[in-house]
Protein backbone atom coordinates (compact mmCIF):
# COMPACT_ATOMS: atom_id res chain seq x y z
CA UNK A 1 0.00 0.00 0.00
CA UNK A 2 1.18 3.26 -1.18
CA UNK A 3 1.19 6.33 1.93
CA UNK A 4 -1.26 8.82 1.83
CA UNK A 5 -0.14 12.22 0.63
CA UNK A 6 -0.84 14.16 3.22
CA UNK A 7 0.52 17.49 1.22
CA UNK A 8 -2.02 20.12 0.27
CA UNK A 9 -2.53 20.83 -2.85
CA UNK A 10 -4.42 23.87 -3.24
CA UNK A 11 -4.21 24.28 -7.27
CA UNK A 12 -6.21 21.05 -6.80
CA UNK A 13 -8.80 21.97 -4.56
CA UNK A 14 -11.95 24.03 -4.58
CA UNK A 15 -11.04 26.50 -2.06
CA UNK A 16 -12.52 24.50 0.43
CA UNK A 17 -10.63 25.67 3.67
CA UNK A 18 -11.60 29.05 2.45
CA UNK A 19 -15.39 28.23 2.65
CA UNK A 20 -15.99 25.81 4.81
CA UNK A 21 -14.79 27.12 8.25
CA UNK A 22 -16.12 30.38 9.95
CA UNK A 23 -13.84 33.45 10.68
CA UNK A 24 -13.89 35.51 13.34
CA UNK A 25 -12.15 39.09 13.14
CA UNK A 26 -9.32 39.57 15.18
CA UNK A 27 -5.46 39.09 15.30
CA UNK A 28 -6.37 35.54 12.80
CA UNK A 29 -8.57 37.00 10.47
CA UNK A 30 -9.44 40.64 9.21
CA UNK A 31 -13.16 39.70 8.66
CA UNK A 32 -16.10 37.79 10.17
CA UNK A 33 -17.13 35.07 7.73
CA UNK A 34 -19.58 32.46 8.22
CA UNK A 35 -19.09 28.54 8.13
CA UNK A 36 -20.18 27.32 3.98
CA UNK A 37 -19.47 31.04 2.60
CA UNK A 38 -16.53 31.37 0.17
CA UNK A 39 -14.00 34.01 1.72
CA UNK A 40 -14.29 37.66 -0.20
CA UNK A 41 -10.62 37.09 -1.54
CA UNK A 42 -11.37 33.31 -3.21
CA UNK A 43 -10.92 34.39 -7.57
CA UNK A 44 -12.87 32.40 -9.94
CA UNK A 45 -10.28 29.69 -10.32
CA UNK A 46 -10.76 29.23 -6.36
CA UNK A 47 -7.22 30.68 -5.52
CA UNK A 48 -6.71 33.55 -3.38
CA UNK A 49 -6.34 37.21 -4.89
CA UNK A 50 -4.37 37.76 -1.79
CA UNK A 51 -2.01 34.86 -1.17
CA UNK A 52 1.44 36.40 -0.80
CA UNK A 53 0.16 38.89 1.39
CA UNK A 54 -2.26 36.86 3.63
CA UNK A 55 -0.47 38.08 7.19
CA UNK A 56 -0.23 41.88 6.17
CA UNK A 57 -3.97 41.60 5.19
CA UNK A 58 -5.03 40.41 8.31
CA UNK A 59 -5.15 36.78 7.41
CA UNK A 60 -2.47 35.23 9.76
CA UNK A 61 -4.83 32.06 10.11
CA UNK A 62 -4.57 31.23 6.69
CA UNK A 63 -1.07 30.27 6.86
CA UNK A 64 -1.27 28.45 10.16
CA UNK A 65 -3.77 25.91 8.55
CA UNK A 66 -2.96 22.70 6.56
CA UNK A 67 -5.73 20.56 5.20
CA UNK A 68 -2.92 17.80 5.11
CA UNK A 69 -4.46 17.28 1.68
CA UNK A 70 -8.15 16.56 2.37
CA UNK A 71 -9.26 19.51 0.42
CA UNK A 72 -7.44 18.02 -2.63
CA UNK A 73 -9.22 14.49 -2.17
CA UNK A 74 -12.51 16.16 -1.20
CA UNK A 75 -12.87 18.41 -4.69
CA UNK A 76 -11.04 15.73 -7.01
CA UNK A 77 -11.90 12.30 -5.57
CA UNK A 78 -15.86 13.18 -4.39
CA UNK A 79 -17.05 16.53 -6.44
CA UNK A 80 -14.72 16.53 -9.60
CA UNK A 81 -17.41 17.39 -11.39
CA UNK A 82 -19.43 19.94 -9.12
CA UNK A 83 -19.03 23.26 -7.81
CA UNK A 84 -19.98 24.79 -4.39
CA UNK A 85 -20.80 27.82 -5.89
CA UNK A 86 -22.50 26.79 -9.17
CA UNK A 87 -24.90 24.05 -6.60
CA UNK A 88 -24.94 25.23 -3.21
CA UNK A 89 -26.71 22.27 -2.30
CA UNK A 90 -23.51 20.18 -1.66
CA UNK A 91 -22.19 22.47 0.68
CA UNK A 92 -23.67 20.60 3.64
CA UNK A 93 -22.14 17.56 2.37
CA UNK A 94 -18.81 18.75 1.17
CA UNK A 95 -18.46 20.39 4.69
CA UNK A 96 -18.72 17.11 6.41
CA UNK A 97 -16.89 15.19 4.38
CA UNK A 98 -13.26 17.70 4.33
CA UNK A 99 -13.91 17.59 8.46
CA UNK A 100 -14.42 13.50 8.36
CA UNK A 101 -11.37 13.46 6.02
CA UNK A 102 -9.14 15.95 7.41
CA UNK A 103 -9.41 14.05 10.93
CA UNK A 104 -8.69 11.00 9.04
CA UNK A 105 -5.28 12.44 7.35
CA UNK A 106 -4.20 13.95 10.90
CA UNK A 107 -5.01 10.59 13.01
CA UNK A 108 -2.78 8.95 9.60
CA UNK A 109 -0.14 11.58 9.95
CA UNK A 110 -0.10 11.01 13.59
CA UNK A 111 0.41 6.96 13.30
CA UNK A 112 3.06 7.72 10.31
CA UNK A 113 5.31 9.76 13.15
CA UNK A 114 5.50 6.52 15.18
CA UNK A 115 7.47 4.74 12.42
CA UNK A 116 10.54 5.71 13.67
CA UNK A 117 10.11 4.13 17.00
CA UNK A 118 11.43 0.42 17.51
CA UNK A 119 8.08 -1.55 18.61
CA UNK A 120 7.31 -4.81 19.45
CA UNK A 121 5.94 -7.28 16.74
CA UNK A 122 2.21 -6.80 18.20
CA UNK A 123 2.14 -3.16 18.27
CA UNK A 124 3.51 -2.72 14.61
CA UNK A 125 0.47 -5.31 13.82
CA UNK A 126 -1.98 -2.53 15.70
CA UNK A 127 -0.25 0.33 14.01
CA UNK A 128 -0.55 -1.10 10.44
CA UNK A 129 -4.70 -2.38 10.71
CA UNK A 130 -4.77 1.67 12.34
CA UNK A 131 -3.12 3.11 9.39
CA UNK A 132 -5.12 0.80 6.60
CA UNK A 133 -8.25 1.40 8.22
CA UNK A 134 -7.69 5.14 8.28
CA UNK A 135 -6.03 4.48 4.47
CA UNK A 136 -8.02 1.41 2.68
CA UNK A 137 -6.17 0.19 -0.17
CA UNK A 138 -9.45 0.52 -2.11
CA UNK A 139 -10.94 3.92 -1.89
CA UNK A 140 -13.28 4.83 0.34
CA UNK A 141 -16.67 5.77 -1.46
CA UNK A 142 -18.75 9.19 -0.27
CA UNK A 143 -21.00 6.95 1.71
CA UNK A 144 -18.22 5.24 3.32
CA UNK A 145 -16.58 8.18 4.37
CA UNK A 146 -19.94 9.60 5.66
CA UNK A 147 -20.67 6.70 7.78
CA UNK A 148 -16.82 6.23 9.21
CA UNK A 149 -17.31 6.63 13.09
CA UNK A 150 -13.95 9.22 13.48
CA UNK A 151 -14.53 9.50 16.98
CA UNK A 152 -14.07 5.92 17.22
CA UNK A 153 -10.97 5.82 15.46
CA UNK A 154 -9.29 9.10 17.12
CA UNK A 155 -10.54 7.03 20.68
CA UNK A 156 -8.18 3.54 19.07
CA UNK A 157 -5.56 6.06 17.71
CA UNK A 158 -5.33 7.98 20.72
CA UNK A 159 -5.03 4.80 23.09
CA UNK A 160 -2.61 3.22 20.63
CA UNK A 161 -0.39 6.39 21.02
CA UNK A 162 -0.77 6.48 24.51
CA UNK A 163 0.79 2.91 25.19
CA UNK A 164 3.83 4.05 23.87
CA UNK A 165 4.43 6.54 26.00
CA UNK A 166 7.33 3.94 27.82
CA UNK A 167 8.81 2.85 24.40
CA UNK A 168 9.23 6.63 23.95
CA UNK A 169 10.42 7.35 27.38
CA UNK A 170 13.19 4.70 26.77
CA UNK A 171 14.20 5.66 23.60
CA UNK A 172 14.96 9.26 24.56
CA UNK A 173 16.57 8.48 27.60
CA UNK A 174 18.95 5.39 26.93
CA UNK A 175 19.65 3.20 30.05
CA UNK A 176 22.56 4.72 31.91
CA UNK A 177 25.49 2.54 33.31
């Protein structure tokens, strides 16, 4: 199984960090902006008419956020032939399923840090049925990734990564003589 690509790839995407969450004004964000509203400075093409100068604009939170390439997946892979602002209808939908996704690719991003570590035969085992479930080798469809219980998986991820808090311990502090 190949990794996921966890990169963003926003020529790729429908500009859907820039729609789907809310802003609030203040030191992240120059504007207020409701949740499923396209941000004022999305073009046509859904890039952003102010991209190189994001912080001196007032949009610091822009470049603090990483979709760890949900967005990508969520235009291409479920919508490649729709647009939020041509059928406003899948909003809802696309909403849910770049949250469902992105919490997916950080839970995966999260197991893929642990590779480094030197563990025991049965927790490699655990670590791998984590990572395929969170990365099937066949694609997940949109009804799949709808019904995926994420809480439950962030719970097994969570408690996986918790057990190896002594692995951890003993790796960065070696046995002394």
């Amino acid at each position: 199984m190949s990794p996921l690509n966890l990169q963003s790839d926003c020529a790729n995407c429908a500009g859907l960090c820039c729609m789907v969450f809310a802003f609030e004004k203040g030191s992240d964000f120059a504007i207020d902006k409701p949740a499923g509203q396209g941000c004022p400075h999305l073009d046509a093409g859904f890039g952003c008419k102010i991209y190189g100068q994001r912080e001196e604009a007032g949009f610091a939170g822009c470049l603090r956020f990483d979709c760890l390439g949900a967005g990508q997946r969520v235009s291409q892979d479920y919508f490649a032939d729709q647009d939020w602002r041509d059928t406003p209808a899948i909003i809802p939908e696309m909403i849910e399923l770049f949250r469902k996704l992105r919490e997916v690719h950080r839970l995966y991003e999260l197991l893929s840090l642990t590779q480094a570590l030197p563990l025991p035969d049965h927790l490699l085992a655990e670590r791998e049925r984590l990572m395929l479930e969170l990365h099937p080798t066949e694609p997940r469809s949109k009804e799949a990734l709808l019904a995926l219980d994420e809480v439950d998986l962030k719970t097994r991820v969570d408690r996986f990564l918790s057990g190896l808090r002594t692995i951890v311990r003993n790796v960065s502090t070696p046995n002394k003589p």
